[in-house]
C-alpha atoms as a PDB file:
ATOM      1  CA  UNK A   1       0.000   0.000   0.000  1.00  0.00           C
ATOM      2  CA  UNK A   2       1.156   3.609  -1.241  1.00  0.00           C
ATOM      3  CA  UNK A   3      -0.533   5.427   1.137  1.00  0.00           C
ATOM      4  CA  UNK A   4      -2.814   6.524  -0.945  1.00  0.00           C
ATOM      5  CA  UNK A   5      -5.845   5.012   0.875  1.00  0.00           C
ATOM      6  CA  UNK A   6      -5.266   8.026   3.721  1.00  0.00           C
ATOM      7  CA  UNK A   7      -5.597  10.678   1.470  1.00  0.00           C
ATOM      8  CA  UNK A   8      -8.814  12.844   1.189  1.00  0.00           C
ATOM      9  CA  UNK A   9     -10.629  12.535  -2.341  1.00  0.00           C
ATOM     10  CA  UNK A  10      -9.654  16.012  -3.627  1.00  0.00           C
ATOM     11  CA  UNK A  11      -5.953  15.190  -2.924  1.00  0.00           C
ATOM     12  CA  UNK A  12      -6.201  12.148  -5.076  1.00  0.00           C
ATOM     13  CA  UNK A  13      -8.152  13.735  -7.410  1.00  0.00           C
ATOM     14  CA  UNK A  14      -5.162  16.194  -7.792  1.00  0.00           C
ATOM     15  CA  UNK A  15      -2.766  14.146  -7.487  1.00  0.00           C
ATOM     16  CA  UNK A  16      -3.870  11.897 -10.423  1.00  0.00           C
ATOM     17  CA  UNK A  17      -4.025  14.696 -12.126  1.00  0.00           C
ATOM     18  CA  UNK A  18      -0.547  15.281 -11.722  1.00  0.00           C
ATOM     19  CA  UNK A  19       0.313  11.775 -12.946  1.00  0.00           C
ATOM     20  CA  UNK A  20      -1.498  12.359 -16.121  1.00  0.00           C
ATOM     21  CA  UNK A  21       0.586  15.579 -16.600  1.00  0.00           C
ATOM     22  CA  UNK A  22       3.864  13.619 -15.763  1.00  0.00           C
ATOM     23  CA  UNK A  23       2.707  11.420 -18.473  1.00  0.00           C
ATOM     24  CA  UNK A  24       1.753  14.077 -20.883  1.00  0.00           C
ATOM     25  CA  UNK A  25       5.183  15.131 -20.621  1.00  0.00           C
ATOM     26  CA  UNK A  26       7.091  11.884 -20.669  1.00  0.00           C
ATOM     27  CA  UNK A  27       4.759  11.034 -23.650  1.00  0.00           C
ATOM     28  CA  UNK A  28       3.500   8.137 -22.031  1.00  0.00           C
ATOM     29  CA  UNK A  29       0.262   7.897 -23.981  1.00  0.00           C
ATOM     30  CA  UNK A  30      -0.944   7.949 -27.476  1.00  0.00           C
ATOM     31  CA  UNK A  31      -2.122  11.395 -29.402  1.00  0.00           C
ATOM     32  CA  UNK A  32      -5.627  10.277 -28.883  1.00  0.00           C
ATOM     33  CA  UNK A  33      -5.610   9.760 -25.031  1.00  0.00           C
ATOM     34  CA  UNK A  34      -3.218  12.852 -24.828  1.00  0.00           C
ATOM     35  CA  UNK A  35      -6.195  15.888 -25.876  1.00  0.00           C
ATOM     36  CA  UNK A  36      -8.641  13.092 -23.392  1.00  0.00           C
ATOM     37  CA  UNK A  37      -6.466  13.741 -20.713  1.00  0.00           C
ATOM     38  CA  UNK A  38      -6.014  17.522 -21.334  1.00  0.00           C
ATOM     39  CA  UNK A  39     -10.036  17.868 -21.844  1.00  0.00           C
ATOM     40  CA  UNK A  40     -10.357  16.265 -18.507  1.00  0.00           C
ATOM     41  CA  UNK A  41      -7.874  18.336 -16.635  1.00  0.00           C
ATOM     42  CA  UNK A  42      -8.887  22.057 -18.663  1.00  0.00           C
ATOM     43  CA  UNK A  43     -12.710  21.737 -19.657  1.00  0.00           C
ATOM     44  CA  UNK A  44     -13.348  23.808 -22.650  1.00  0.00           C
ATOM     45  CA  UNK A  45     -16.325  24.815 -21.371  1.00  0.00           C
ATOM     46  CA  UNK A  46     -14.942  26.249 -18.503  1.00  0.00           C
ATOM     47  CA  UNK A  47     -12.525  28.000 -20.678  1.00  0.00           C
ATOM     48  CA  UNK A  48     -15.216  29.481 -23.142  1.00  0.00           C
ATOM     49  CA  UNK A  49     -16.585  30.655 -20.155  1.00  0.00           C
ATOM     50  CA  UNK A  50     -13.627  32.162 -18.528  1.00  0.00           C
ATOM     51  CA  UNK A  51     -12.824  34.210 -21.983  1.00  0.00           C
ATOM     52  CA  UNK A  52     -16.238  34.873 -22.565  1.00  0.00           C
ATOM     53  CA  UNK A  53     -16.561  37.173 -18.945  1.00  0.00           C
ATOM     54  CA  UNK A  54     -13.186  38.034 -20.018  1.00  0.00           C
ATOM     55  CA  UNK A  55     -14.592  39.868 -23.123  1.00  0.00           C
ATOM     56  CA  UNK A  56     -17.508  40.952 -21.675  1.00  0.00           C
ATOM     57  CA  UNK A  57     -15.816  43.059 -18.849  1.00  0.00           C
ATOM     58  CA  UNK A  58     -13.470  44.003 -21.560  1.00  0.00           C
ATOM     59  CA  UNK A  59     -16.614  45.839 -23.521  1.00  0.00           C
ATOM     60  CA  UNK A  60     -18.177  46.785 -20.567  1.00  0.00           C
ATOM     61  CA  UNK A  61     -15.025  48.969 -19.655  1.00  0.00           C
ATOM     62  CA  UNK A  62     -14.514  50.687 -22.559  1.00  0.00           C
ATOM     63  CA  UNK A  63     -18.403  51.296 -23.243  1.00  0.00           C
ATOM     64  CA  UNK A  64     -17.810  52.819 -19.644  1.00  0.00           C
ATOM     65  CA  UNK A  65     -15.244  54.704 -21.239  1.00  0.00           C
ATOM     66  CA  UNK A  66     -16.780  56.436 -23.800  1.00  0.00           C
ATOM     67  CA  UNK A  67     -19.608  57.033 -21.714  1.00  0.00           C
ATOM     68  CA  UNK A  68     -17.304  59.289 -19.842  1.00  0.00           C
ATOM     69  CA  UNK A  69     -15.410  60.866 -22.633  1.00  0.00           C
ATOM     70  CA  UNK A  70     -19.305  62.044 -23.991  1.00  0.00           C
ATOM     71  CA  UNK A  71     -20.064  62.890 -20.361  1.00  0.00           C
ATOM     72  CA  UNK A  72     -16.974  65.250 -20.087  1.00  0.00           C
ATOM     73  CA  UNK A  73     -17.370  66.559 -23.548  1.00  0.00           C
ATOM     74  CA  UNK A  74     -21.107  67.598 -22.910  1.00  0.00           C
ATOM     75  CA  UNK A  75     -19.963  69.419 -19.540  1.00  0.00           C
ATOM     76  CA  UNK A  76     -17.393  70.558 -21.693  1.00  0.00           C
ATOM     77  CA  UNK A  77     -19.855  72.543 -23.859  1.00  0.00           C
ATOM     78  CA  UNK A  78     -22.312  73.112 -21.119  1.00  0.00           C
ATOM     79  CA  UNK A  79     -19.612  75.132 -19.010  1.00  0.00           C
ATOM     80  CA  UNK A  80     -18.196  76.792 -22.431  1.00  0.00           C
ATOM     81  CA  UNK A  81     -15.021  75.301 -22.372  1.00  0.00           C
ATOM     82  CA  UNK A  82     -12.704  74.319 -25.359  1.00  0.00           C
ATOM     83  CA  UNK A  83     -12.617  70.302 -25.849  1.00  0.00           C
ATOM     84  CA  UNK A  84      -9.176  69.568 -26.258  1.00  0.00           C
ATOM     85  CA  UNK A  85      -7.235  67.038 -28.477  1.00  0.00           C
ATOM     86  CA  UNK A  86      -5.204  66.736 -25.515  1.00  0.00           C
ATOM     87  CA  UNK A  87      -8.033  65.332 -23.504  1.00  0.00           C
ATOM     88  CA  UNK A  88      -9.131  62.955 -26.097  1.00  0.00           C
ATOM     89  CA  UNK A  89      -5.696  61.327 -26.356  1.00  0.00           C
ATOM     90  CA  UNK A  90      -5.526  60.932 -22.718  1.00  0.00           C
ATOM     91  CA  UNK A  91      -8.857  58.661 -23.023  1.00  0.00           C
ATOM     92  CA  UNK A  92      -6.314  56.172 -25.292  1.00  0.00           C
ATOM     93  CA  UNK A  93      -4.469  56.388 -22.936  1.00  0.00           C
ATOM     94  CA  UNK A  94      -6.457  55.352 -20.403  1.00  0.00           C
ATOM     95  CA  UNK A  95      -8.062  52.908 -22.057  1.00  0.00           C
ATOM     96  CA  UNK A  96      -4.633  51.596 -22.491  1.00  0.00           C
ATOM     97  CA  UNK A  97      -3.916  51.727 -18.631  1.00  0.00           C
ATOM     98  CA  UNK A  98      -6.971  49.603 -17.939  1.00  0.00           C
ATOM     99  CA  UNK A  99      -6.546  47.196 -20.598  1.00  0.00           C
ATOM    100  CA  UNK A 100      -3.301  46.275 -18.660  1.00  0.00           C
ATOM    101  CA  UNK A 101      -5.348  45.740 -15.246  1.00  0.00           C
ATOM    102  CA  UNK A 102      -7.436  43.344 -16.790  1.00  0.00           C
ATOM    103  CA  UNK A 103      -4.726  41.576 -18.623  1.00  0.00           C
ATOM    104  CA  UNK A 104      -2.853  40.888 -15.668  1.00  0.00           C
ATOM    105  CA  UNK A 105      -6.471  40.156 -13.893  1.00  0.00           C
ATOM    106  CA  UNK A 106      -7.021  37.900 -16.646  1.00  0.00           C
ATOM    107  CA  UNK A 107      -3.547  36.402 -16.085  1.00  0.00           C
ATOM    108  CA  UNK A 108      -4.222  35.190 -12.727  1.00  0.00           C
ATOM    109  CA  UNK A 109      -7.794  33.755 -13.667  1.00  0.00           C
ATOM    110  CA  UNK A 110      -5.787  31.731 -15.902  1.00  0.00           C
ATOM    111  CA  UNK A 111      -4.015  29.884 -13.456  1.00  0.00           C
ATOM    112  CA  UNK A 112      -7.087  29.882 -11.414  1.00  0.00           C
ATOM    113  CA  UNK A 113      -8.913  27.654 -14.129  1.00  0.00           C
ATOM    114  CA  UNK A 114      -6.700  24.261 -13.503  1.00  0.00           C
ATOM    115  CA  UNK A 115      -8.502  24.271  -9.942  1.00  0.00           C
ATOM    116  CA  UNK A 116     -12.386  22.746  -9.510  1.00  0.00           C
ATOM    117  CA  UNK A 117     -13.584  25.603  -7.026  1.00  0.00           C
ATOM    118  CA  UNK A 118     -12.207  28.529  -9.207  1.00  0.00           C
ATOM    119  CA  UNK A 119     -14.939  27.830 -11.399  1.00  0.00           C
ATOM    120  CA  UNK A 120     -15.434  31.595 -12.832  1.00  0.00           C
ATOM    121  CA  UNK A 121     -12.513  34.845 -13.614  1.00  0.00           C
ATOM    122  CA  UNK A 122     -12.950  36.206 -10.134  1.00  0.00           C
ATOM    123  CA  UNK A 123      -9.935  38.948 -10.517  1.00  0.00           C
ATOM    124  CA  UNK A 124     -11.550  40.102 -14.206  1.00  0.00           C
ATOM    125  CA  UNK A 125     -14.672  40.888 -12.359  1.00  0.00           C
ATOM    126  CA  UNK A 126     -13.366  42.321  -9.585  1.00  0.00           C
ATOM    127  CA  UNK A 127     -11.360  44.591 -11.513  1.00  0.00           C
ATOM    128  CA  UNK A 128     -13.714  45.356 -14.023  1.00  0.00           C
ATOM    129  CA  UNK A 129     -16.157  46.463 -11.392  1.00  0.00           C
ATOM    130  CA  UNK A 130     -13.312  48.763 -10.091  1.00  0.00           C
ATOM    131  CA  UNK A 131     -12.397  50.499 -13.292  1.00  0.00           C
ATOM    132  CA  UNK A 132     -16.265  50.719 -14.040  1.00  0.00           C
ATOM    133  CA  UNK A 133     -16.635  52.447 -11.008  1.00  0.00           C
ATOM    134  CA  UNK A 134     -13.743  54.758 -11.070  1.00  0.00           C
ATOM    135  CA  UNK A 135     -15.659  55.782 -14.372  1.00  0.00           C
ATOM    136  CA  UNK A 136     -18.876  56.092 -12.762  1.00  0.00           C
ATOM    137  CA  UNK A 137     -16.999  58.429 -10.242  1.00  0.00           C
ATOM    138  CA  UNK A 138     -15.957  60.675 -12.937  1.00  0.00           C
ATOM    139  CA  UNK A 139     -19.643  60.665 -14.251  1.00  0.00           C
ATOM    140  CA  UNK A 140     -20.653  62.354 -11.018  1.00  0.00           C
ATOM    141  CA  UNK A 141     -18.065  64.483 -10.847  1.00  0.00           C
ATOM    142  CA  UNK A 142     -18.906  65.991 -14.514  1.00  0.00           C
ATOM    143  CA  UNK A 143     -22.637  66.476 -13.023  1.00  0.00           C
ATOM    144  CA  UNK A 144     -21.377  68.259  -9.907  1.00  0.00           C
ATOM    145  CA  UNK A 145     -19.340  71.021 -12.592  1.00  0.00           C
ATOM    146  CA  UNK A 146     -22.277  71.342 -14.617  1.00  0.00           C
ATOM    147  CA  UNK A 147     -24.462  72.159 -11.864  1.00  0.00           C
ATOM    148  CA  UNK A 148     -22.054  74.475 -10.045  1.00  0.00           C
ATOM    149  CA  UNK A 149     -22.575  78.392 -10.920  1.00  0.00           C
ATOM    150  CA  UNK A 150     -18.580  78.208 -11.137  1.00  0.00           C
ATOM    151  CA  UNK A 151     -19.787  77.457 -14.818  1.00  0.00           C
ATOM    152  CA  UNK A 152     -20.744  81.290 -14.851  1.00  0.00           C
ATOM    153  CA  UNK A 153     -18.028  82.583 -13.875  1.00  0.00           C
ATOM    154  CA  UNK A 154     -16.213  83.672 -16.754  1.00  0.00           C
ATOM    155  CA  UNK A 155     -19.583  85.136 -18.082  1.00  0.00           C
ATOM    156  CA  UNK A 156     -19.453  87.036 -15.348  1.00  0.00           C
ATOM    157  CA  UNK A 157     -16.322  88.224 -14.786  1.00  0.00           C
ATOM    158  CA  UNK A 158     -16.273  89.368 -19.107  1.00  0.00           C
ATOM    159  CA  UNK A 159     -19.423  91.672 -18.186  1.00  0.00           C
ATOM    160  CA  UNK A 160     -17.520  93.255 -14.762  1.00  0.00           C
ATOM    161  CA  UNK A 161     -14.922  94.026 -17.392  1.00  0.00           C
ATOM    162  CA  UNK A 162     -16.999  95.718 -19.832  1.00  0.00           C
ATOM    163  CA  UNK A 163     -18.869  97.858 -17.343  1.00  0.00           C
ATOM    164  CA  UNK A 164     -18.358 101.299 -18.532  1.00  0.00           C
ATOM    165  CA  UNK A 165     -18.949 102.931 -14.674  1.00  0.00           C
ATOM    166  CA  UNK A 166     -17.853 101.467 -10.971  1.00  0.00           C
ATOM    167  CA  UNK A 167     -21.221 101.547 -10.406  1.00  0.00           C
ATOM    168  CA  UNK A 168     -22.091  98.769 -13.020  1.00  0.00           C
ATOM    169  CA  UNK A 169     -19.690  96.277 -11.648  1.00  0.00           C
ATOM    170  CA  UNK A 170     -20.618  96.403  -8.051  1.00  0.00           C
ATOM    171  CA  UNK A 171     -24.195  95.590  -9.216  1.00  0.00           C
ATOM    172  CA  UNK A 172     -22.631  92.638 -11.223  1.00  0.00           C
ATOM    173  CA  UNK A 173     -20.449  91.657  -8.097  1.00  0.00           C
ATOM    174  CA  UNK A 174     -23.323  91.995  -5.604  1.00  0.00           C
ATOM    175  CA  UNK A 175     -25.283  89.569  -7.939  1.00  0.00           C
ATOM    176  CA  UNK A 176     -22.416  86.827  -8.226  1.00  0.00           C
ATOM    177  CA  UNK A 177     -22.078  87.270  -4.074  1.00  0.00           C
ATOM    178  CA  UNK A 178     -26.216  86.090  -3.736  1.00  0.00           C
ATOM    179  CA  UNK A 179     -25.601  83.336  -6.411  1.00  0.00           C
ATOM    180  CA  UNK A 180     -22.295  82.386  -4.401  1.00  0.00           C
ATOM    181  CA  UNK A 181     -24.638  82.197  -1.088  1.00  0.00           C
ATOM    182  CA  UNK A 182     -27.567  80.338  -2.835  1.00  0.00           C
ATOM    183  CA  UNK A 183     -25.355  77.595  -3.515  1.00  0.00           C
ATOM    184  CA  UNK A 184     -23.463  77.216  -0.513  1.00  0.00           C
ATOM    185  CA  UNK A 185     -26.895  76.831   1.027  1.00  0.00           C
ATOM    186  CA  UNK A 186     -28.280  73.819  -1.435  1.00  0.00           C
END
């Protein structure tokens, strides 16, 4: 007796495995019972499934993406400011950025799929939810610029500078001190 009888059933299950990996290697078997053995230690199921969240999360980031970019371009226009190509390349590049997260999430979930319980890409999700949230951040943030009077600013500060008389800007200044106080109140 090996020992083997004293062994929990995942342990043997793993450790047969193993043998049929030393064999693979040694080229113990035939070309046939080879891709048996592989199907029964890397389902392709499981790995259609694993690159199928993979891509999903993938398009769900960048549709996140772009629904930023439109988000920051409308504030953009809504608080009258230039839309820069500056800005627009930095999206690449961010899309860039991310794309490495979840390639190196993806990585991991790789090694994760030789083991029964890691039966979904646990570290694509999770970062995919984190980037998509980050993005979801900026979304609010845009909001909060658009809905700020700082939007008005320049507007107003153009017409203090026209005013012909002294008299005419502290109007304009008394107005922009009632809108500052209105919105420190809401």
């Amino acid at each position: 007796m090996d020992g083997a009888g004293l062994l929990p059933a995942p342990y043997l299950y793993h450790i047969t495995k193993v043998k049929e990996w030393q064999g693979l290697y040694m080229g113990n078997f035939a070309p046939n019972q080879k891709l048996h053995i592989m199907e029964s230690i890397l389902s392709l199921d499981k790995f259609y499934l694993f690159l199928g969240i993979f891509l999903a999360v993938c398009i769900l980031v960048i549709v996140a993406i772009m629904l930023d970019l439109w988000d920051g371009v409308h504030t953009a226009k809504k608080t009258n400011q230039r839309v820069h190509s500056h800005k627009l390349r930095l999206t690449i590049a961010k899309m860039c950025e991310y794309w490495r997260f979840i390639l190196i999430g993806f990585l991991v979930d790789c090694i994760g799929v030789f083991f029964s319980f890691y039966f979904m890409p646990f570290v694509v999700v999770l970062f995919g939810v984190g980037l998509i949230v980050v993005e979801a951040k900026s979304m609010f943030e845009h909001a909060t610029r658009r809905k700020s009077h700082m939007a008005e600013l320049p507007d107003i500060i153009k017409r203090i500078v026209e005013c012909a008389h002294e008299k005419d800007a502290q109007k304009i200044l008394e107005q922009f001190t009632t809108i500052s106080d209105t919105s420190n109140h809401h």
